[in-house]
C-alpha atoms as a PDB file:
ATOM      1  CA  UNK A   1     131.246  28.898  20.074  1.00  0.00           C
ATOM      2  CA  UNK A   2     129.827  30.301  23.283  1.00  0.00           C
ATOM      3  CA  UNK A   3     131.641  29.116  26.683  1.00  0.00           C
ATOM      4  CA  UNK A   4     129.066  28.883  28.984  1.00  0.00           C
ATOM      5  CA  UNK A   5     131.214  26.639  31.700  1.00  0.00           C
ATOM      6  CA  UNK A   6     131.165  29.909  33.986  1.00  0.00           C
ATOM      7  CA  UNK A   7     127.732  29.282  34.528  1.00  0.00           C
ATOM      8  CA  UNK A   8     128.029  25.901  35.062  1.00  0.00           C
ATOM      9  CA  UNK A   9     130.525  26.694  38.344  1.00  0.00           C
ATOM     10  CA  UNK A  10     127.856  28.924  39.250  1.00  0.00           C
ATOM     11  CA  UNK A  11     125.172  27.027  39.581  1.00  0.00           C
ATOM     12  CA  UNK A  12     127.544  24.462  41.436  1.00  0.00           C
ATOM     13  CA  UNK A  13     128.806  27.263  43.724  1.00  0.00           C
ATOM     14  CA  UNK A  14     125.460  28.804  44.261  1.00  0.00           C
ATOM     15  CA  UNK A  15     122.192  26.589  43.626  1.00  0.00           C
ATOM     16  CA  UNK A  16     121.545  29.226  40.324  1.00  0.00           C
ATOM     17  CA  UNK A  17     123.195  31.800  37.582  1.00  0.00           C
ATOM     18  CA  UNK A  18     121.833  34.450  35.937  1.00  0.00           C
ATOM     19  CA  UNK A  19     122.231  34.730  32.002  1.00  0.00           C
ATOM     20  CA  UNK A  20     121.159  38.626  30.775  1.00  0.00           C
ATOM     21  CA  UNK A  21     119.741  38.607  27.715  1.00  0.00           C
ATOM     22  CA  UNK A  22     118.066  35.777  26.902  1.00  0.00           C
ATOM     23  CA  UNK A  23     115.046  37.266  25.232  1.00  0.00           C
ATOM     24  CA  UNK A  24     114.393  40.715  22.986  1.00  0.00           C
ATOM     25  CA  UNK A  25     112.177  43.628  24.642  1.00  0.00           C
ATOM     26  CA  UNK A  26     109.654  42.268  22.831  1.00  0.00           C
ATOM     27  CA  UNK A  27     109.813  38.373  23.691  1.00  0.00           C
ATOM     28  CA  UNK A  28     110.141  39.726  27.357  1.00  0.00           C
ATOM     29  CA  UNK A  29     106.851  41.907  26.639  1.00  0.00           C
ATOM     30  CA  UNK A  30     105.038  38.950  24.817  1.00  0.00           C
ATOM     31  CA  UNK A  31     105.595  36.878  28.257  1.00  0.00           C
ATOM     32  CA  UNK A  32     103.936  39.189  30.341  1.00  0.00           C
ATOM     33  CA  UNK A  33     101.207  40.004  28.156  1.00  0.00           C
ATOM     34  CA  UNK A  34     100.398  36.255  27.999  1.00  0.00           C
ATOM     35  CA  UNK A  35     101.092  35.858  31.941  1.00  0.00           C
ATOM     36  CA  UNK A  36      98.708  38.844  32.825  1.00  0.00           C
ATOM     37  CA  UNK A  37      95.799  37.611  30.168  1.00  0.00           C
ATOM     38  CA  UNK A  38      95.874  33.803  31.881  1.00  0.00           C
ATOM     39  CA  UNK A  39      92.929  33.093  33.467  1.00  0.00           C
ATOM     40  CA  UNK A  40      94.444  33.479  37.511  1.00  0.00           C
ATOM     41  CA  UNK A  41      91.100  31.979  38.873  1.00  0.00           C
ATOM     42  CA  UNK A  42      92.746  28.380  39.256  1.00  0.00           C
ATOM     43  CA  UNK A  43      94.170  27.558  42.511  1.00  0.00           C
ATOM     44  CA  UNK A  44      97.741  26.868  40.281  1.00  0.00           C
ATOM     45  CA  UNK A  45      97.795  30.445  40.501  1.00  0.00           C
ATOM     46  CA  UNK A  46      98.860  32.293  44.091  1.00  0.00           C
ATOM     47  CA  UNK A  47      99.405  36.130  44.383  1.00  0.00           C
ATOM     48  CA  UNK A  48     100.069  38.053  47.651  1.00  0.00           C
ATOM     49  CA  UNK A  49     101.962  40.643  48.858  1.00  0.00           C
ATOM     50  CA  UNK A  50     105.123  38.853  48.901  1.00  0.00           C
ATOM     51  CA  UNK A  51     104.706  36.049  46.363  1.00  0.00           C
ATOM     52  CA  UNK A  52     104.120  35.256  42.548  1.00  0.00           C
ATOM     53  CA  UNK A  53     103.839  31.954  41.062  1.00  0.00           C
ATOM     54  CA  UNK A  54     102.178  29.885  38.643  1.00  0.00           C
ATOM     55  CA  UNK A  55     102.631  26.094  39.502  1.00  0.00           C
ATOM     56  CA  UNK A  56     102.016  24.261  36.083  1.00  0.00           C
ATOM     57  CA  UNK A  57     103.539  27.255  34.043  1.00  0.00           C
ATOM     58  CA  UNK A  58     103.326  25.724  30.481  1.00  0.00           C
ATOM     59  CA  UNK A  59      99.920  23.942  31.452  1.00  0.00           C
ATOM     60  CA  UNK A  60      98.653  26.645  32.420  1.00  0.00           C
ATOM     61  CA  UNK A  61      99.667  29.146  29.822  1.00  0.00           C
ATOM     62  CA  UNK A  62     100.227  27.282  27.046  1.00  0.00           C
ATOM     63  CA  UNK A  63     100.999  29.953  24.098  1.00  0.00           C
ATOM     64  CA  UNK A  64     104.370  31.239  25.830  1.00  0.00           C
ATOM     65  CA  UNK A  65     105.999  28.016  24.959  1.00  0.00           C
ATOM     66  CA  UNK A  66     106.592  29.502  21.081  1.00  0.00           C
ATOM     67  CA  UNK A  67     108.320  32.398  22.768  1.00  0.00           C
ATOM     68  CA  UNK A  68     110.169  30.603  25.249  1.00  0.00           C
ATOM     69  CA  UNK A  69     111.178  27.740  23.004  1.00  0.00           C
ATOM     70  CA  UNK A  70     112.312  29.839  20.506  1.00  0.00           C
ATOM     71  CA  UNK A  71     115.093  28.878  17.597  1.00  0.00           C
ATOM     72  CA  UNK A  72     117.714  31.939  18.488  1.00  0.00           C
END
């Protein structure tokens, strides 16, 4: 069995943690194929310069969740 309590003080220490891979090459590919097909004309989308972000995520780009809701 996996310890994960490290990342448990981490994200008490620090707000967040960082776990490396989580998902294949290919998973990781699948995401941003589906996140650069979605339809970004809905205002739950906002790109600039300095920011990316998809308010909604799963609502809004519904077949990712068999990728990142996976079994492994």
């Amino acid at each position: 069995m996996t310890d994960y309590s490290h990342y448990q003080d981490e994200i008490s220490e620090n707000g967040f943690t960082v776990i490396n891979d989580v998902y294949s090459e290919a998973e990781v590919n699948d995401l941003i194929a589906a996140i650069n097909d979605a339809d970004k004309s809905n205002p739950t989308f906002r790109k600039n310069a300095d920011l990316f972000a998809i308010r909604q995520f799963l609502k809004e780009v519904p077949q990712i969740k068999t990728t990142i809701f996976n079994e492994d």
